[in-house]
Protein backbone atom coordinates (compact mmCIF):
# COMPACT_ATOMS: atom_id res chain seq x y z
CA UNK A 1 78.67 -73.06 -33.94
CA UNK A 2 78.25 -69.90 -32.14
CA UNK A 3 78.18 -66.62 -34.49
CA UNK A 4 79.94 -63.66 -32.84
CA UNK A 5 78.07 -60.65 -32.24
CA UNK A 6 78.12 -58.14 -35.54
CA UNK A 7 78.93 -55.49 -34.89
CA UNK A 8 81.39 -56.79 -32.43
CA UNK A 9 81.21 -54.50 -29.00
CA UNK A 10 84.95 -54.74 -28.95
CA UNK A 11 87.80 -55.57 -31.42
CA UNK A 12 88.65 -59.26 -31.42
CA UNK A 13 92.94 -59.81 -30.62
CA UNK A 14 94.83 -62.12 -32.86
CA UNK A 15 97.00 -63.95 -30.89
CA UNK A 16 97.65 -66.53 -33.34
CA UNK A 17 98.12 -66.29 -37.04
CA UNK A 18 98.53 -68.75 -39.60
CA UNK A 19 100.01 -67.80 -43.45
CA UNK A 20 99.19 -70.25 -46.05
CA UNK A 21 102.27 -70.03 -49.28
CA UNK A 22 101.73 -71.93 -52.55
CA UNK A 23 104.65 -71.63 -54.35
CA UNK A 24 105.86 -73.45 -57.84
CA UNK A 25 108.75 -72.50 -58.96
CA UNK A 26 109.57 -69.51 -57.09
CA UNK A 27 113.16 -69.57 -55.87
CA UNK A 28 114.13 -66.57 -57.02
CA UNK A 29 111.37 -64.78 -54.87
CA UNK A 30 111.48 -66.43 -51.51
CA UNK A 31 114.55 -65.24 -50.33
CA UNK A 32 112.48 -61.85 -50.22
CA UNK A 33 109.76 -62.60 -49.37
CA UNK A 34 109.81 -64.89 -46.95
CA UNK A 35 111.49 -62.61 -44.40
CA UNK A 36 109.10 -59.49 -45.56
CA UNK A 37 106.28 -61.48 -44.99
CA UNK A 38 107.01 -62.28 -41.15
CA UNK A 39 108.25 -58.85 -40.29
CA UNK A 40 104.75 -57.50 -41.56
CA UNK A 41 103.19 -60.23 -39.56
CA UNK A 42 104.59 -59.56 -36.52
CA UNK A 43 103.28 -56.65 -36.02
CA UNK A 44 99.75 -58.08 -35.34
CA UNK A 45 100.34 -60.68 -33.35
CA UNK A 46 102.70 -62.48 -31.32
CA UNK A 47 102.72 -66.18 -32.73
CA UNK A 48 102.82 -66.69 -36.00
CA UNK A 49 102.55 -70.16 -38.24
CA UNK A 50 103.47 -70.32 -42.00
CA UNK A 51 103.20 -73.02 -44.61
CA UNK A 52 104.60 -73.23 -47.43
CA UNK A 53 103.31 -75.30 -49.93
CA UNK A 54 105.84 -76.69 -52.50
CA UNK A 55 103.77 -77.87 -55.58
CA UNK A 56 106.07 -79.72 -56.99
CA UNK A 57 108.51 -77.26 -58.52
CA UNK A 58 111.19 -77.60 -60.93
CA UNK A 59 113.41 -75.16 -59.82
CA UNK A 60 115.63 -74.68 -56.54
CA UNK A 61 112.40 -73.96 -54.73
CA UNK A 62 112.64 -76.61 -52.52
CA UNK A 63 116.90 -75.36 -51.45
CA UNK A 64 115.84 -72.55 -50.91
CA UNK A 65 113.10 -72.96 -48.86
CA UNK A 66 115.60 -75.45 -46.54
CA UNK A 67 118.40 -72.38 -46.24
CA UNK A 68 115.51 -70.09 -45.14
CA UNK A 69 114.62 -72.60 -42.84
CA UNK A 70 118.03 -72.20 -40.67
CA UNK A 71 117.35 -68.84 -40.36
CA UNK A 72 113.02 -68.47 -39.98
CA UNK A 73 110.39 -70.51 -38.30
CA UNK A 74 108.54 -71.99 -40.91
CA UNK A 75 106.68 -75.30 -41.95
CA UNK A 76 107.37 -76.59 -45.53
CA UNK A 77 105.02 -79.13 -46.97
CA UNK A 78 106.74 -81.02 -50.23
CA UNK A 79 104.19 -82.12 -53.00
CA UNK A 80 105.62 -85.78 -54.66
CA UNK A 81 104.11 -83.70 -58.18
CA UNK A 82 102.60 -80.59 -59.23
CA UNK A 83 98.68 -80.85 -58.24
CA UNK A 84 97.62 -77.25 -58.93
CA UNK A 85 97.34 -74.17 -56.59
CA UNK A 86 93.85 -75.43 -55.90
CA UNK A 87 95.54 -78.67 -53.96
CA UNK A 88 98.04 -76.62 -52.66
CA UNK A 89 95.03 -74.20 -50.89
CA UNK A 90 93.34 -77.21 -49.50
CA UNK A 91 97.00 -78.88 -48.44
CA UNK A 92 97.48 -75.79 -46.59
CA UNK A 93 94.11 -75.45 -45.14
CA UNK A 94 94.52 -78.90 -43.65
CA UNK A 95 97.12 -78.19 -41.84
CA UNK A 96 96.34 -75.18 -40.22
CA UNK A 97 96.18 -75.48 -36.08
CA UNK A 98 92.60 -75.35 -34.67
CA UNK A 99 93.74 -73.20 -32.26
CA UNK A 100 94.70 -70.49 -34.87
CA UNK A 101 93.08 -67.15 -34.57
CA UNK A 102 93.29 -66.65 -38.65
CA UNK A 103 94.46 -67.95 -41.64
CA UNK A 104 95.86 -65.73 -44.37
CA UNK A 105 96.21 -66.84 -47.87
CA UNK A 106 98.93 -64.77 -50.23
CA UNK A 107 101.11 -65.65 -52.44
CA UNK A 108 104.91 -65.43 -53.16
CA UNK A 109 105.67 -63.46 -56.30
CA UNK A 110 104.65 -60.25 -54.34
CA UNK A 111 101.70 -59.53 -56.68
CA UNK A 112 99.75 -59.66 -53.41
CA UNK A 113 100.42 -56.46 -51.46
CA UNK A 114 101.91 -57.14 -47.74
CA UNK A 115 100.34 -53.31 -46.94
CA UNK A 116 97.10 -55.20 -47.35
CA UNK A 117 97.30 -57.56 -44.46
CA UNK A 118 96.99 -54.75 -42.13
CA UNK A 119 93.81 -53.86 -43.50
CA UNK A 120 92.33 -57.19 -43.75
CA UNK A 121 93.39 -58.21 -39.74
CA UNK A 122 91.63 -54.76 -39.33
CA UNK A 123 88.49 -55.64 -40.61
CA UNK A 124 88.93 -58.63 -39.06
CA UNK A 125 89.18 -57.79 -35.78
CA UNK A 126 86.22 -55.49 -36.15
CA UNK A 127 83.98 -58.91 -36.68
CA UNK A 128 84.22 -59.97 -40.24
CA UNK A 129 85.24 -63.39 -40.70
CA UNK A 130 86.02 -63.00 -44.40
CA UNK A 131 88.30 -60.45 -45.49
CA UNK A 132 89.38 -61.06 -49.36
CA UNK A 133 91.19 -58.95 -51.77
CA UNK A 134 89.87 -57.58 -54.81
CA UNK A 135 92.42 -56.86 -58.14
CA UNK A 136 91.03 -52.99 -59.73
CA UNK A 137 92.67 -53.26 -62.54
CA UNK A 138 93.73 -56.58 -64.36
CA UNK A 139 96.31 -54.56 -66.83
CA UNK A 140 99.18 -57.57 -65.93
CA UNK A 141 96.75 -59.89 -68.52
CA UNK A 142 96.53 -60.14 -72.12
CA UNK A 143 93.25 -58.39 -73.42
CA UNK A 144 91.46 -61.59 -74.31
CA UNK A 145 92.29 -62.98 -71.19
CA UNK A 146 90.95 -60.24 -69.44
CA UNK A 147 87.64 -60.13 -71.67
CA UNK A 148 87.30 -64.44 -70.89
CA UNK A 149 87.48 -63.32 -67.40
CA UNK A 150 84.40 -61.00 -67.56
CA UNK A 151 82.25 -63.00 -69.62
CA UNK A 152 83.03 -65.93 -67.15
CA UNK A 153 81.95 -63.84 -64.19
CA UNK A 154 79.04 -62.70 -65.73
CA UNK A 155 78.31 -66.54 -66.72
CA UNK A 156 78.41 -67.79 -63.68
CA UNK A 157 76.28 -64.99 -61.83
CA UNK A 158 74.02 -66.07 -63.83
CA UNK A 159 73.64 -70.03 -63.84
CA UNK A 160 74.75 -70.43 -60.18
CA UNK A 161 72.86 -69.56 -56.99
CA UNK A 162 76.09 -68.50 -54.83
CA UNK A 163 77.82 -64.94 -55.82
CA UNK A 164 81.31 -65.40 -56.10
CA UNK A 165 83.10 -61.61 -56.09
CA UNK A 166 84.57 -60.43 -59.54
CA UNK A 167 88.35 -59.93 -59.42
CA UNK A 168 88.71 -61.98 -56.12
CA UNK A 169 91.35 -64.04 -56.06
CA UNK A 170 92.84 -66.49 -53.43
CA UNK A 171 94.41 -63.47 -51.37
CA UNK A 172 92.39 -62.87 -48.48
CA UNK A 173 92.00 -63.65 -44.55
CA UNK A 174 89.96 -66.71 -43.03
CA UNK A 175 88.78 -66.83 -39.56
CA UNK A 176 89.17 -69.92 -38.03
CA UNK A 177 85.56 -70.93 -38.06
CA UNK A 178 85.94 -70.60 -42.38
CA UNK A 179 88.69 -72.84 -42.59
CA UNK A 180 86.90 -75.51 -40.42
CA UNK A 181 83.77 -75.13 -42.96
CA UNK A 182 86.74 -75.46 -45.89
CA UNK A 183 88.06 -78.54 -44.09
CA UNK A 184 84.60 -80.06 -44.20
CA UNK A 185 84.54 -79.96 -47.74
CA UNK A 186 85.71 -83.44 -49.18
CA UNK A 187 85.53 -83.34 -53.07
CA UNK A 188 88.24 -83.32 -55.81
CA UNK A 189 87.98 -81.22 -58.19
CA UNK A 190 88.26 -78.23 -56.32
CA UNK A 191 87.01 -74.26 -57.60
CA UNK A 192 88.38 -72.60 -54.27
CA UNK A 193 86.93 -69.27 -55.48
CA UNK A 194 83.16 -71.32 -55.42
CA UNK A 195 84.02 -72.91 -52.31
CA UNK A 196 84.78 -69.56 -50.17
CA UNK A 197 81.78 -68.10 -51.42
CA UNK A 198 79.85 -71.30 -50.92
CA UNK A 199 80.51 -71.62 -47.13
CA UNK A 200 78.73 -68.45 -46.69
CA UNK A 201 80.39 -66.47 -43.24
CA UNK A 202 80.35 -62.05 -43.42
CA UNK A 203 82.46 -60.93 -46.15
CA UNK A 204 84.38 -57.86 -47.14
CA UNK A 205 86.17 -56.46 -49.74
CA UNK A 206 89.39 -54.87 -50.18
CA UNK A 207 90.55 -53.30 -53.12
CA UNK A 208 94.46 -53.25 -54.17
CA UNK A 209 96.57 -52.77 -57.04
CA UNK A 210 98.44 -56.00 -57.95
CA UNK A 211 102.32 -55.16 -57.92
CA UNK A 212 104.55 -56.40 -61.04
CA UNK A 213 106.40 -59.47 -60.15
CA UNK A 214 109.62 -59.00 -58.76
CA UNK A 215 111.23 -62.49 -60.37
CA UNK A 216 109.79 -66.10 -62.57
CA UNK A 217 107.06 -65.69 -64.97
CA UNK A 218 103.45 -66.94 -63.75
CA UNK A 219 102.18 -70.10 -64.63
CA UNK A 220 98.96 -69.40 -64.92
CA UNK A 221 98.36 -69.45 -68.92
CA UNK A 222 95.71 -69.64 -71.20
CA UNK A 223 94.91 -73.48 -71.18
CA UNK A 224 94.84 -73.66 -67.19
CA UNK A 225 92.56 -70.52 -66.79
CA UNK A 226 89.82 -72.40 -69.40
CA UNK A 227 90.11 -75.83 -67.16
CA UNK A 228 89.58 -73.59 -63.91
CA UNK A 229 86.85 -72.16 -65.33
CA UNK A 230 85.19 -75.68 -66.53
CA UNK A 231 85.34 -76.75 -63.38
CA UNK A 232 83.70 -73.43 -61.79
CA UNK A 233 80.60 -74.19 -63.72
CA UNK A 234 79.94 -77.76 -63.45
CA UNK A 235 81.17 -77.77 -60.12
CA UNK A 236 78.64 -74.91 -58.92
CA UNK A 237 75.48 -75.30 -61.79
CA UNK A 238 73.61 -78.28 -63.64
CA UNK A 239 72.13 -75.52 -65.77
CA UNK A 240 74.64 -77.03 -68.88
CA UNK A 241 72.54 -80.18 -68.55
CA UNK A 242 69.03 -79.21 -67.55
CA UNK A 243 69.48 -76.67 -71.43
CA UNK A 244 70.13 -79.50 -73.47
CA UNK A 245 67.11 -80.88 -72.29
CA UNK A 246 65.09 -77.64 -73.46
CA UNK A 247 66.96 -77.55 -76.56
CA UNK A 248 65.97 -81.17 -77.33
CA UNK A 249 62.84 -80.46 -76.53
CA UNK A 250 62.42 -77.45 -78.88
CA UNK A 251 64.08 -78.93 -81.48
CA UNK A 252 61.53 -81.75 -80.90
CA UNK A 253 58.88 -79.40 -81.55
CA UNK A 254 60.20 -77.92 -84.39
CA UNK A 255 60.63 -81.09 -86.44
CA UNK A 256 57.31 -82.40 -85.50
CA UNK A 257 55.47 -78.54 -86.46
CA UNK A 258 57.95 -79.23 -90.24
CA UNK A 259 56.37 -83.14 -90.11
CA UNK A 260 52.93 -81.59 -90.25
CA UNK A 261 53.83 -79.04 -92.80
CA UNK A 262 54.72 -81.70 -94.98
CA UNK A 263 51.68 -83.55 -94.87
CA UNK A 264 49.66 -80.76 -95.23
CA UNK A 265 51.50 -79.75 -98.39
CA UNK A 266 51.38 -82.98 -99.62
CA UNK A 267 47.65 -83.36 -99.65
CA UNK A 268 47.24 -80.09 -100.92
CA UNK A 269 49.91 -80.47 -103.73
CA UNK A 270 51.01 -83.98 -104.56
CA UNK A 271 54.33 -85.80 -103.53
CA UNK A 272 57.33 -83.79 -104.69
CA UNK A 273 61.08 -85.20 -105.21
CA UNK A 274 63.18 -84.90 -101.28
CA UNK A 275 65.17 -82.24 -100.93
CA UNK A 276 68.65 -83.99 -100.26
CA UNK A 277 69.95 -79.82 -99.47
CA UNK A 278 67.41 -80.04 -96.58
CA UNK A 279 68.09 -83.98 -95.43
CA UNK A 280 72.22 -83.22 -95.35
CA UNK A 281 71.91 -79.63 -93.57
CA UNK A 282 68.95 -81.13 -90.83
CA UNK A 283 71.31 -84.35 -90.31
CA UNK A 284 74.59 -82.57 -89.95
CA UNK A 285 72.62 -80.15 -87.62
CA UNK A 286 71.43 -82.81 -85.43
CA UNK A 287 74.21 -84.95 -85.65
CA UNK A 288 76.14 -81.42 -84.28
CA UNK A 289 73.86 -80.92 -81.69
CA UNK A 290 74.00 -84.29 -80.19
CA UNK A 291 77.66 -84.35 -80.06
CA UNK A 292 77.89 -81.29 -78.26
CA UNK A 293 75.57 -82.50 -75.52
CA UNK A 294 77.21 -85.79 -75.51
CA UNK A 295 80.61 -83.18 -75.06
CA UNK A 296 78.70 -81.60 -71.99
CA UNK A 297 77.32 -84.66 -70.87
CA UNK A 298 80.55 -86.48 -70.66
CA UNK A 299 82.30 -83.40 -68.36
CA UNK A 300 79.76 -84.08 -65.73
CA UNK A 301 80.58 -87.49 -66.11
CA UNK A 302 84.29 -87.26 -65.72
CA UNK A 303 83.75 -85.72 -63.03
CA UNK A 304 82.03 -88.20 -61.10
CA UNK A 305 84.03 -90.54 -62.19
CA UNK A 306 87.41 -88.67 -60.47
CA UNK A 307 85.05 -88.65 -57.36
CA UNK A 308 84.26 -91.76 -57.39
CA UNK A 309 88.35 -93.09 -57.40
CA UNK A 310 88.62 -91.46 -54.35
CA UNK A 311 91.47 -90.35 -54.77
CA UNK A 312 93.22 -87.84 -52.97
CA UNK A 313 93.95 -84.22 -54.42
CA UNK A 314 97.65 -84.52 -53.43
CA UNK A 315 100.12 -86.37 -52.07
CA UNK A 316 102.96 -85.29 -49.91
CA UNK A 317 106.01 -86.53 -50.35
CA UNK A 318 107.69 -84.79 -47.39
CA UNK A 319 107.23 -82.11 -44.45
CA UNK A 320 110.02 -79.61 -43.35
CA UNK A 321 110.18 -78.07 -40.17
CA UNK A 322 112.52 -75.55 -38.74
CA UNK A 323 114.45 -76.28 -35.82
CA UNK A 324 111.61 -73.49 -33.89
CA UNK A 325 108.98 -75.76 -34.62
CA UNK A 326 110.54 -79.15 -33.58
């Protein structure tokens, strides 16, 4: 794979560009945004490709995505369930033409600026094959939401080798050489904020201020964030596993240093009656510890046990095309 020149001696030309849309439940926004989103487009280049995921909403998502259709040139691919945005990404990532210049990921509720794409086909075209947006302020979450979110940044900074960008989210521009490394990339359980950063490829930043959504109520909640985050970790860092292993091993020690005490007081004072305090609080202890490894333990396992199945991280029931596209 050839790597273009950085800096680049001239600016690169987009003549194709692909838009990736995830959308569940979201009726009530695409009638916006759909047409806001290709007018901005258009301005960079003169073919344009959009998907539009449909993760298996419950909503009129999927009507309203068909009337749009009579009237816009876009590709609609139909989940048979809700898989998760993560699915959804790699869906649209799948189907992106080869030929495509660069892929941009956003989604619908307008929380993602459209002023922003001009800025990231900017950097873009000045060589970067990475351009990703970055939230400065998360005031749209809870407070303990938003202090989860910093400890689990600063986590995984620490236990994994890769540096994944705090406050990056999905929004951000792919060249097409990124979303053939992303297509590479076979697993199940997917952490799409790991895998951009894991592929490597020139990055760069963008800050923006997330707009309040215009319609629907996000479904990203408190339950979904924690599983996102389990898989981030175990799906970038063994470090869970390999401390267990030094915690065994020090608590190993330990007993065998309080073993030794024992004798040694025993010679030097007689046998005196068990402490059944000290038997309860050591067992209970133990039994603690090894059910929390066992806990740790068993998420790796799962794990390889969904990749294992084989199974595939979505199914699609259907594909829509506009009349355009045909």
């Amino acid at each position: 794979m050839n790597q273009p020149e950085w800096p680049p001696t001239e600016p690169r030309m987009l003549q194709q560009l692909t838009c990736i849309v995830p959308v569940y439940n979201e009726a009530e926004n695409l009638l916006q945004f759909i047409p806001q989103l290709i007018s901005e487009c258009m301005k960079f280049t003169q073919k344009l490709d959009i998907i539009v995921v449909d993760d298996g909403s419950r909503d009129n998502t999927l009507m309203v995505l068909k009337q749009l259709q009579q009237r816009y040139a876009f590709k609609v691919l139909v989940f048979s369930r809700n898989f998760g945005k993560e699915a959804a990404l790699t869906a649209g990532l799948s189907h992106v033409d080869p030929k495509s210049d660069a892929t941009l990921l956003i989604d619908a509720d307008f929380q993602h600026p459209l002023s922003c794409i001009e800025q990231f086909i900017q950097e873009w075209q000045n060589g970067c094959e990475m351009v990703y947006g970055v939230r400065l302020h998360r005031k749209d979450r809870p407070v303990l939401l938003r202090m989860l979110s910093t400890f689990f940044y600063k986590l995984i900074d620490r236990i994994t080798p890769i540096e994944i960008p705090h406050d990056a989210g999905d929004f951000r521009l792919l060249d097409r050489d990124v979303v053939a490394a992303l297509n590479q990339l076979t697993e199940r359980e997917r952490f799409m904020k790991g895998l951009y950063a894991w592929v490597g490829f020139s990055k760069k930043a963008i800050g923006y201020l997330p707009e309040e959504r215009t319609q629907g109520q996000s479904s990203w909640g408190f339950k979904k964030l924690i599983e996102l985050a389990i898989t981030g970790i175990t799906s970038f860092s063994n470090l869970p596993l390999r401390m267990w292993s030094v915690i065994g091993a020090i608590i190993s020690s330990l007993s065998l240093l309080y073993a030794l005490l024992i004798i040694l007081d025993t010679l030097v004072n007689g046998v005196d009656l068990p402490g059944y305090a000290t038997i309860t609080v050591a067992i209970t202890f133990l039994g603690g510890i090894q059910l929390l490894s066992i806990g740790i333990l068993g998420e790796y396992i799962a794990r390889i046990f969904t990749e294992v199945k084989q199974r595939p991280p979505y199914i699609i029931s259907d594909i829509l095309t506009s009349r355009d596209e045909n």
